[in-house]
PDB file of N, CA and C in Angstrom:
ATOM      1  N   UNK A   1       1.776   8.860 -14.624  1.00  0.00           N
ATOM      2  CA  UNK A   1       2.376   8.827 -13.302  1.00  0.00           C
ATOM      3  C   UNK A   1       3.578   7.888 -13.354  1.00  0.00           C
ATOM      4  N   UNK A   2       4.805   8.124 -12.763  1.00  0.00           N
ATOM      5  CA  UNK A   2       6.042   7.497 -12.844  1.00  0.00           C
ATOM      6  C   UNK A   2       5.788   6.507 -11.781  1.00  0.00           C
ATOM      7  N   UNK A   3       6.700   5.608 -11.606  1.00  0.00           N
ATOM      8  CA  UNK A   3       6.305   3.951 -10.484  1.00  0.00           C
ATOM      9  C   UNK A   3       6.990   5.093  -8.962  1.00  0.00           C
ATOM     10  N   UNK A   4       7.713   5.885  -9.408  1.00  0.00           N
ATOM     11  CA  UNK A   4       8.081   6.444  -7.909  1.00  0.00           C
ATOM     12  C   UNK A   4       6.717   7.261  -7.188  1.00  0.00           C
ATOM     13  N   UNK A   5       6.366   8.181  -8.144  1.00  0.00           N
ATOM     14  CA  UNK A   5       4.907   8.498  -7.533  1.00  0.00           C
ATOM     15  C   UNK A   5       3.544   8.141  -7.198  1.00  0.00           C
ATOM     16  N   UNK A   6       3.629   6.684  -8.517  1.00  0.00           N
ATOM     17  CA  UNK A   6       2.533   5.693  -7.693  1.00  0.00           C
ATOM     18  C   UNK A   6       3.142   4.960  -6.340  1.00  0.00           C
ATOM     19  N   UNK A   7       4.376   4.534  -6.113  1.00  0.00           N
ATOM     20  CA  UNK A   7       4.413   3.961  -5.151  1.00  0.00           C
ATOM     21  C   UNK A   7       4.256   4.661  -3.408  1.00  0.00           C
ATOM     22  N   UNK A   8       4.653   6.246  -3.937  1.00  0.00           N
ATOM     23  CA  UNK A   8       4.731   6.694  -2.912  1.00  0.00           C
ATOM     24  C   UNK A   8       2.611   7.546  -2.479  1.00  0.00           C
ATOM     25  N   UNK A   9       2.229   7.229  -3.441  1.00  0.00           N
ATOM     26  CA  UNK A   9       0.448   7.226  -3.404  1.00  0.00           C
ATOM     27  C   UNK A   9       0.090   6.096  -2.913  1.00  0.00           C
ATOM     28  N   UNK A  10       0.721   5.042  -3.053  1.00  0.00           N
ATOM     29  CA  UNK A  10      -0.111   3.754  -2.498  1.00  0.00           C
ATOM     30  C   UNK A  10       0.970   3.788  -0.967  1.00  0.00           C
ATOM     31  N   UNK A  11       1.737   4.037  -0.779  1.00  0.00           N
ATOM     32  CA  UNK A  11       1.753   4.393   0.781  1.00  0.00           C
ATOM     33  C   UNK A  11       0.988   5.505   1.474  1.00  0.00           C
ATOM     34  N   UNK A  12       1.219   6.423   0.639  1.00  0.00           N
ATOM     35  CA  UNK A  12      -0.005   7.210   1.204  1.00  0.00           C
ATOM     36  C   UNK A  12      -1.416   6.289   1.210  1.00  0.00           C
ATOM     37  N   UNK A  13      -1.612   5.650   1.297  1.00  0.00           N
ATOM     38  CA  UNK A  13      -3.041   5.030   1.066  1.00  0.00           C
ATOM     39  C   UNK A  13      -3.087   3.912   2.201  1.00  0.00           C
ATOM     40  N   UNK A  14      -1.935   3.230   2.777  1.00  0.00           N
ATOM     41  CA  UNK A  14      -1.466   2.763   3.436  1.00  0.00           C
ATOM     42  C   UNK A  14      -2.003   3.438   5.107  1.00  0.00           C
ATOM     43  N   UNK A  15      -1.536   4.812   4.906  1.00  0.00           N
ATOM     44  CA  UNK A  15      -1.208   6.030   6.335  1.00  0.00           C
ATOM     45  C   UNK A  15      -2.985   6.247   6.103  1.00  0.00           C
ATOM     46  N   UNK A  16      -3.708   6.664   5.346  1.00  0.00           N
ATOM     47  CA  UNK A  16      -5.264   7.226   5.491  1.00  0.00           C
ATOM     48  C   UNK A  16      -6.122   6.742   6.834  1.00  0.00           C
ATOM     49  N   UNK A  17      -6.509   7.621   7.321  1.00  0.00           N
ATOM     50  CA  UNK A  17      -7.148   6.802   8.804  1.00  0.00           C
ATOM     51  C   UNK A  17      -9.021   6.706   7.973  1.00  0.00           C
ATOM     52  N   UNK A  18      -9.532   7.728   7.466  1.00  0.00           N
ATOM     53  CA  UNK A  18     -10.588   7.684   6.836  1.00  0.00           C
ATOM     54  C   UNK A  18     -10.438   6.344   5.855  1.00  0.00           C
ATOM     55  N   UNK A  19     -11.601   5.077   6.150  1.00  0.00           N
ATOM     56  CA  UNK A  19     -11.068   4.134   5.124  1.00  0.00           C
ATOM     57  C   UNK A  19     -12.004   4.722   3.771  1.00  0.00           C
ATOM     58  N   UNK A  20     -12.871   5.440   3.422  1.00  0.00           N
ATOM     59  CA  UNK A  20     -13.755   5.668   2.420  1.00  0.00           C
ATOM     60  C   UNK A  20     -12.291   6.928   1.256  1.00  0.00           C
ATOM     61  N   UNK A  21     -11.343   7.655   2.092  1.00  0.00           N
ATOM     62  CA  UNK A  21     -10.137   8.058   2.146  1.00  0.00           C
ATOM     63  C   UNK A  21      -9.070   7.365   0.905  1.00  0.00           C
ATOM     64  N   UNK A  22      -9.327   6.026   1.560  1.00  0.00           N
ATOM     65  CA  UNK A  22      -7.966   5.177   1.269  1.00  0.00           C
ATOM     66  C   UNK A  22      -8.324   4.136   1.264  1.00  0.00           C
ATOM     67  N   UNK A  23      -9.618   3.705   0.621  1.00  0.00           N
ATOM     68  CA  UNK A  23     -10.417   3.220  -0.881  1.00  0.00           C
ATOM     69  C   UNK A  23      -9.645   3.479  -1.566  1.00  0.00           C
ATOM     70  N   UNK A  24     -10.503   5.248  -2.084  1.00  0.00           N
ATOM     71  CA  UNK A  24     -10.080   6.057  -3.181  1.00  0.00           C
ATOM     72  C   UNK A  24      -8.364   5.740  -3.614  1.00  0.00           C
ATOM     73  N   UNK A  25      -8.031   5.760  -2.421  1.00  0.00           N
ATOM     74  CA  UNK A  25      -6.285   6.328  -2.795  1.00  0.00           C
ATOM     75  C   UNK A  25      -5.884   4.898  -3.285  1.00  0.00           C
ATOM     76  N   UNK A  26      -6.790   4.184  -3.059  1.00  0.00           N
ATOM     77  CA  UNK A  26      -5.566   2.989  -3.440  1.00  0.00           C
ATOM     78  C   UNK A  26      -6.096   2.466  -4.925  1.00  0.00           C
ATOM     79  N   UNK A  27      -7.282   2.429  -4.964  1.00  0.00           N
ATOM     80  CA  UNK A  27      -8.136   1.982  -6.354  1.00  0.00           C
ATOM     81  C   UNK A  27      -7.692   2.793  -7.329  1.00  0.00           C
ATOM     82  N   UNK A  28      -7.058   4.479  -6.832  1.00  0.00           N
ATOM     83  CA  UNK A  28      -6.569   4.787  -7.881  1.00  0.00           C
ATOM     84  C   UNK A  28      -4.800   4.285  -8.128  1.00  0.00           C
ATOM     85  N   UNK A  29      -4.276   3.394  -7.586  1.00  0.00           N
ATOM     86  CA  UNK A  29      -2.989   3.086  -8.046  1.00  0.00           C
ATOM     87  C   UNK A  29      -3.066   1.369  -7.939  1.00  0.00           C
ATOM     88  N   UNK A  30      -4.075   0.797  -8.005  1.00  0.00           N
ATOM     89  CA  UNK A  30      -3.969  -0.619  -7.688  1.00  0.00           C
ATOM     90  C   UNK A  30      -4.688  -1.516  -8.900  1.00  0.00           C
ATOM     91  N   UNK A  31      -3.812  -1.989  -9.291  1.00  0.00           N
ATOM     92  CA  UNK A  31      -4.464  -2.652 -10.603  1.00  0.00           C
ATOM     93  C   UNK A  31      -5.271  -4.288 -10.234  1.00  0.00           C
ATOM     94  N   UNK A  32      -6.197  -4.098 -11.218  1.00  0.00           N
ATOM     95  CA  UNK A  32      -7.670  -5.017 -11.091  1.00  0.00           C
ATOM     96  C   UNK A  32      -6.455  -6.418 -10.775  1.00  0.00           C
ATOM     97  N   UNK A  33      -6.988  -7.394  -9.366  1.00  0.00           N
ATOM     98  CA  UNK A  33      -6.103  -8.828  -9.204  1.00  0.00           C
ATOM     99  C   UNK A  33      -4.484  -8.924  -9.393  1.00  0.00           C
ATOM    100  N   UNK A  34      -4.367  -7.262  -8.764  1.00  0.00           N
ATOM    101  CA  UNK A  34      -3.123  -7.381  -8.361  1.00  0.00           C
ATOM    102  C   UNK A  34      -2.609  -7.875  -6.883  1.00  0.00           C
ATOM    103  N   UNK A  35      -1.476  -8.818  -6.583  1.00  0.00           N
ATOM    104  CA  UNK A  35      -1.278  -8.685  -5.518  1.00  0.00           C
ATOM    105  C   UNK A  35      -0.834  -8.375  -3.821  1.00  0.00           C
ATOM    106  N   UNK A  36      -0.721  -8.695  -2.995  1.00  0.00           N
ATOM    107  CA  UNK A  36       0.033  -8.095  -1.922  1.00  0.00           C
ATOM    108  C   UNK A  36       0.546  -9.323  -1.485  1.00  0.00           C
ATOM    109  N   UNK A  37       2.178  -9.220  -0.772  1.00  0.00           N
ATOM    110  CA  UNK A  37       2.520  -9.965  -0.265  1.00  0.00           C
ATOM    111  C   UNK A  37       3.433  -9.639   0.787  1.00  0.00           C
ATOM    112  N   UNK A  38       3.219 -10.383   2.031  1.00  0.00           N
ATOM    113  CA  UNK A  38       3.945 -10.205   3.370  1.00  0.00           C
ATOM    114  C   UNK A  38       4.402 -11.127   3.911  1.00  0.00           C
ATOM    115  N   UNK A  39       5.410 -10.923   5.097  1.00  0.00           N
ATOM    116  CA  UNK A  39       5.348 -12.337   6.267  1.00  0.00           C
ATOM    117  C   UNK A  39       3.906 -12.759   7.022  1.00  0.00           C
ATOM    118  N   UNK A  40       3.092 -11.636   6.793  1.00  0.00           N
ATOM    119  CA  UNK A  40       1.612 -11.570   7.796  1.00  0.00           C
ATOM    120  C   UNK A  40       0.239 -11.827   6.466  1.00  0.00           C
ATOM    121  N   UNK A  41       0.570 -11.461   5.374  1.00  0.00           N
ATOM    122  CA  UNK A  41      -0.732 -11.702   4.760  1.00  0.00           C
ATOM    123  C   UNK A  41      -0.750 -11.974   2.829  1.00  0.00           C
ATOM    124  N   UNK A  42      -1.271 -12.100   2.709  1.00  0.00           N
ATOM    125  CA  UNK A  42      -1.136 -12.595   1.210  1.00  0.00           C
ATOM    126  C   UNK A  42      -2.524 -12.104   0.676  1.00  0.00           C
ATOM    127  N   UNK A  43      -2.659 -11.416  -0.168  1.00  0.00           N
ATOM    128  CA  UNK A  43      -4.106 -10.905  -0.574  1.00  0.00           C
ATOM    129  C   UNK A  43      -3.906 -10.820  -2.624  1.00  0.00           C
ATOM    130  N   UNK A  44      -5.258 -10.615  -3.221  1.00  0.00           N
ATOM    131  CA  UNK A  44      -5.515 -10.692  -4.741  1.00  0.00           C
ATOM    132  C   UNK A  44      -6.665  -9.593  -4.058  1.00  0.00           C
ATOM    133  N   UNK A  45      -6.468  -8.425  -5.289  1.00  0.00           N
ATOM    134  CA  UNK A  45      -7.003  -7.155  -5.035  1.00  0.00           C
ATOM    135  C   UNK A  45      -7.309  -5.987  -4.196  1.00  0.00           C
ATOM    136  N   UNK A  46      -7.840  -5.445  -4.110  1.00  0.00           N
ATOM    137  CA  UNK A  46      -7.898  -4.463  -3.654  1.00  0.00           C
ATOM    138  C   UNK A  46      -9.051  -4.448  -2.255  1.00  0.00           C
ATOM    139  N   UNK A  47      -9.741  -4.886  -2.769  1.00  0.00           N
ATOM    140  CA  UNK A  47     -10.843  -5.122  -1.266  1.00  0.00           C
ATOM    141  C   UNK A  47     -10.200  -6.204  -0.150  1.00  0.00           C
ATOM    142  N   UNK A  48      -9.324  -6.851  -0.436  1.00  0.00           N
ATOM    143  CA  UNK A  48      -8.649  -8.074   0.152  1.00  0.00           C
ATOM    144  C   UNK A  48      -7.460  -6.959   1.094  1.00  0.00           C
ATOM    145  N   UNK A  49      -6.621  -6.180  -0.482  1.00  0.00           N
ATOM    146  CA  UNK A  49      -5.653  -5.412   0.722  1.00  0.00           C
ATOM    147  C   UNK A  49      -6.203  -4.244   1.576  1.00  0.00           C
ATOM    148  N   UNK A  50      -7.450  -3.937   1.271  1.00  0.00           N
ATOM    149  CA  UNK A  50      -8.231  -2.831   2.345  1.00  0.00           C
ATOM    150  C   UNK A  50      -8.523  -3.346   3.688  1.00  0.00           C
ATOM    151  N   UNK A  51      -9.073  -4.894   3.613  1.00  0.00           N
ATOM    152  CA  UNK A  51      -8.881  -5.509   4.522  1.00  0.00           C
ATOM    153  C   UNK A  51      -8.279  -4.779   5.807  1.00  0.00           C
ATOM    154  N   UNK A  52      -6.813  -6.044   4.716  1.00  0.00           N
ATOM    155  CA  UNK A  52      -5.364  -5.835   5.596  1.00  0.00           C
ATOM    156  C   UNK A  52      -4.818  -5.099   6.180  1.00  0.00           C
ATOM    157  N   UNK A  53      -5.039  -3.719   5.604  1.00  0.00           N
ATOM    158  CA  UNK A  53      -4.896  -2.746   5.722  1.00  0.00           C
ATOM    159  C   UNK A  53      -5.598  -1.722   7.270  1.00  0.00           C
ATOM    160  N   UNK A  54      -6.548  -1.932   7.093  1.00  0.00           N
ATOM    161  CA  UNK A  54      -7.502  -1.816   8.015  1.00  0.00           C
ATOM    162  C   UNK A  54      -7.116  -2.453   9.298  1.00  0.00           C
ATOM    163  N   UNK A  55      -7.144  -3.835   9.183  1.00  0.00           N
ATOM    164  CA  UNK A  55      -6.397  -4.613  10.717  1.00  0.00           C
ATOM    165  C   UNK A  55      -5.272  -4.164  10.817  1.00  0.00           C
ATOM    166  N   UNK A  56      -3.854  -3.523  10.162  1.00  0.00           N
ATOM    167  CA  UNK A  56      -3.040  -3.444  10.302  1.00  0.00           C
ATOM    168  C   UNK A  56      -2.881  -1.785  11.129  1.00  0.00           C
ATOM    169  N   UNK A  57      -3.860  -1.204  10.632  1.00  0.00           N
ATOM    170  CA  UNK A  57      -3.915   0.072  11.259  1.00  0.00           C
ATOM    171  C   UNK A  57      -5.026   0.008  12.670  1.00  0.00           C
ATOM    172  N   UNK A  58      -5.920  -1.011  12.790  1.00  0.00           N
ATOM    173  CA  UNK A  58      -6.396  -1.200  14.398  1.00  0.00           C
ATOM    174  C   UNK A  58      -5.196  -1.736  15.044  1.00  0.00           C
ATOM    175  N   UNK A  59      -4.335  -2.232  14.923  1.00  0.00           N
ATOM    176  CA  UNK A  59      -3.063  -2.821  16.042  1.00  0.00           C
ATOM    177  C   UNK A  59      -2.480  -1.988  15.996  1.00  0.00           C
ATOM    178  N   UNK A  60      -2.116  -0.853  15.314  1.00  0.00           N
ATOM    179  CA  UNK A  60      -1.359   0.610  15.336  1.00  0.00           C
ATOM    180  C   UNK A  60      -1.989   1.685  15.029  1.00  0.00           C
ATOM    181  N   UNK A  61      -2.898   2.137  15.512  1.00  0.00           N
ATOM    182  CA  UNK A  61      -3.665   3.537  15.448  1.00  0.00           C
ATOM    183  C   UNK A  61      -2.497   4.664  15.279  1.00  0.00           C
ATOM    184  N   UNK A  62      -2.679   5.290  14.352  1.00  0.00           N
ATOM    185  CA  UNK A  62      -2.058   6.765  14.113  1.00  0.00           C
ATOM    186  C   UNK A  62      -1.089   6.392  13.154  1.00  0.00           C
ATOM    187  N   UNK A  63      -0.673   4.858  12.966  1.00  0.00           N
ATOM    188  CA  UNK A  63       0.774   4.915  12.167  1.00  0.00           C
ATOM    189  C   UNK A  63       0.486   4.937  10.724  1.00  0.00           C
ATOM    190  N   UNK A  64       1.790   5.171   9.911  1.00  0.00           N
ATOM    191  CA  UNK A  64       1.604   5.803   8.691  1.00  0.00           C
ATOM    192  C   UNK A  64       3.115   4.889   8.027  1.00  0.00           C
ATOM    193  N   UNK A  65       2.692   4.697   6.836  1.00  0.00           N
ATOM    194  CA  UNK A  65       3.934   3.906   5.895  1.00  0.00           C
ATOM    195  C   UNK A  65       4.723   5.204   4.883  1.00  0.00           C
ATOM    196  N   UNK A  66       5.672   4.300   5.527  1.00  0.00           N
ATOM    197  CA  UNK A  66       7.098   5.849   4.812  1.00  0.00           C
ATOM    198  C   UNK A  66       7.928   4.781   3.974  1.00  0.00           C
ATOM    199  N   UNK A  67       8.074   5.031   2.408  1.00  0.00           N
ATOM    200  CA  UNK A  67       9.146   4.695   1.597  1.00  0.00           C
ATOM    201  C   UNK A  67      10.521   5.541   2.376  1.00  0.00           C
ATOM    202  N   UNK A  68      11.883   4.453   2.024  1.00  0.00           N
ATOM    203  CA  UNK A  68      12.535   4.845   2.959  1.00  0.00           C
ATOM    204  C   UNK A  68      13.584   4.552   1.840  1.00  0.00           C
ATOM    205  N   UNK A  69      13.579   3.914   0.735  1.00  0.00           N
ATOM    206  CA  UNK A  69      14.461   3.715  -0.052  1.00  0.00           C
ATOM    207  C   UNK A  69      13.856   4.299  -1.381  1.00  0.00           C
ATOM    208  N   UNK A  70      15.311   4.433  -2.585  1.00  0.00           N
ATOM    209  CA  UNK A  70      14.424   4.384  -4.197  1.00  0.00           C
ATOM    210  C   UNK A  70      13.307   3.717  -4.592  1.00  0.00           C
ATOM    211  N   UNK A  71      12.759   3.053  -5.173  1.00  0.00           N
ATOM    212  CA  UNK A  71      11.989   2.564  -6.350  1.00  0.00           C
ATOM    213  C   UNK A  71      12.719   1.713  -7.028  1.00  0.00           C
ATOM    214  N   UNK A  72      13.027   0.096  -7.098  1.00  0.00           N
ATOM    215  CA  UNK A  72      13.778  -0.458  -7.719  1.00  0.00           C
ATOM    216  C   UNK A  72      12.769  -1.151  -8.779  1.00  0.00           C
ATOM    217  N   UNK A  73      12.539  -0.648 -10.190  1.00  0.00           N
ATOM    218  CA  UNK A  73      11.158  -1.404 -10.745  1.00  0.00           C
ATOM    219  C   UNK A  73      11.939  -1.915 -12.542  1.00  0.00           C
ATOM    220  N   UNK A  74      11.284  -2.906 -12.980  1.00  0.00           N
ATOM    221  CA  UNK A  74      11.387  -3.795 -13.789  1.00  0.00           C
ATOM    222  C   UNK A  74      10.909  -4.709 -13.821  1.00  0.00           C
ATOM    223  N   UNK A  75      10.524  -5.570 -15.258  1.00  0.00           N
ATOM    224  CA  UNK A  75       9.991  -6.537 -15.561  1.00  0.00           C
ATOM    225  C   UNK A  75       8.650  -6.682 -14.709  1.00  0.00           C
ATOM    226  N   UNK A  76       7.737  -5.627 -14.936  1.00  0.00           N
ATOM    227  CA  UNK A  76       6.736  -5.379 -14.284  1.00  0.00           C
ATOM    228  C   UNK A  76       6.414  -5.115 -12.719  1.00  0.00           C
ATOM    229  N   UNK A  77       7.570  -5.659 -12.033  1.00  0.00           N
ATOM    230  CA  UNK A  77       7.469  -6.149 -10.092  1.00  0.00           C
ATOM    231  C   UNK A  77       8.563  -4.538  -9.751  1.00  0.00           C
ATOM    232  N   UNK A  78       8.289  -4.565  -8.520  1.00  0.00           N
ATOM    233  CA  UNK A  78       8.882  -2.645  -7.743  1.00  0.00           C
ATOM    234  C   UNK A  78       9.205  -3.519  -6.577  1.00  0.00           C
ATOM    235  N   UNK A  79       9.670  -2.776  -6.620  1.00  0.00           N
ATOM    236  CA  UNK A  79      10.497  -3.198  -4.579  1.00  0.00           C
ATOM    237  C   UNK A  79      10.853  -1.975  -4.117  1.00  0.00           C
ATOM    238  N   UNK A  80      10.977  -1.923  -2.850  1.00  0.00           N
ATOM    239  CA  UNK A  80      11.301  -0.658  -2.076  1.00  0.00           C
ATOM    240  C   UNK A  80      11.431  -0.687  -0.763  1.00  0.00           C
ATOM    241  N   UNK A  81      11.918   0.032   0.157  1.00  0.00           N
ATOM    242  CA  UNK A  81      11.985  -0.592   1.158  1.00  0.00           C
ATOM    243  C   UNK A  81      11.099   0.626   2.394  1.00  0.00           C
ATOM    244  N   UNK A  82      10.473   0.334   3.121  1.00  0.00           N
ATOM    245  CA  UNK A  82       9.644   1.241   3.790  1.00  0.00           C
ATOM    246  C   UNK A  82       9.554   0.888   5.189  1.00  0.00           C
ATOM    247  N   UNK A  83       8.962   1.953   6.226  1.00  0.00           N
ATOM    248  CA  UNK A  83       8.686   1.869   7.473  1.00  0.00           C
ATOM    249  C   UNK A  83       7.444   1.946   8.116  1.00  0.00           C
ATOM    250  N   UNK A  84       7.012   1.175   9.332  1.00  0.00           N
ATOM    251  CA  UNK A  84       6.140   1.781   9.826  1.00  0.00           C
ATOM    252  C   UNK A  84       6.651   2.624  10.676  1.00  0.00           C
ATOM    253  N   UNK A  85       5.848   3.922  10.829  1.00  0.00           N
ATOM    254  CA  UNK A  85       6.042   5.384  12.042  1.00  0.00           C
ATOM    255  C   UNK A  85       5.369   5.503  12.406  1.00  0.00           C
TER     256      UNK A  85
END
């Protein structure tokens, strides 16, 4: 899988309203004590960003994360720039 199609799977995983859904979707693109970082939360793995994830979608029911830019990736770290809708 290329970093553009994992990244755009782990937004999809982001949008899943089923969380048993988007588990799956994210465990399959989220590597063991990898992390997340925001202005709102800071997490190490995957049960940490399901969390987040989870509260972030009770304060916005229905919304979904859209990559909105390329894939800028190197020296292991991706950036990109995305929306909530």
């Amino acid at each position: 899988m290329n970093v553009q199609d994992l990244i755009d799977r782990y937004c999809e995983a982001w949008s899943l309203p089923d969380a048993v859904a988007r588990a799956a979707a994210l465990r399959a693109v989220w590597a063991d004590g990898a992390t997340y970082t925001d202005p709102t939360a800071q997490t190490t793995g995957a049960e940490a960003l399901l969390a987040h994830i989870a509260q972030v979608q009770a304060a916005y029911p229905g919304a979904r994360i859209e990559r909105t830019s390329a894939v800028d990736a190197h020296h292991g770290m991706a950036r990109f720039a995305w929306q909530l809708a």
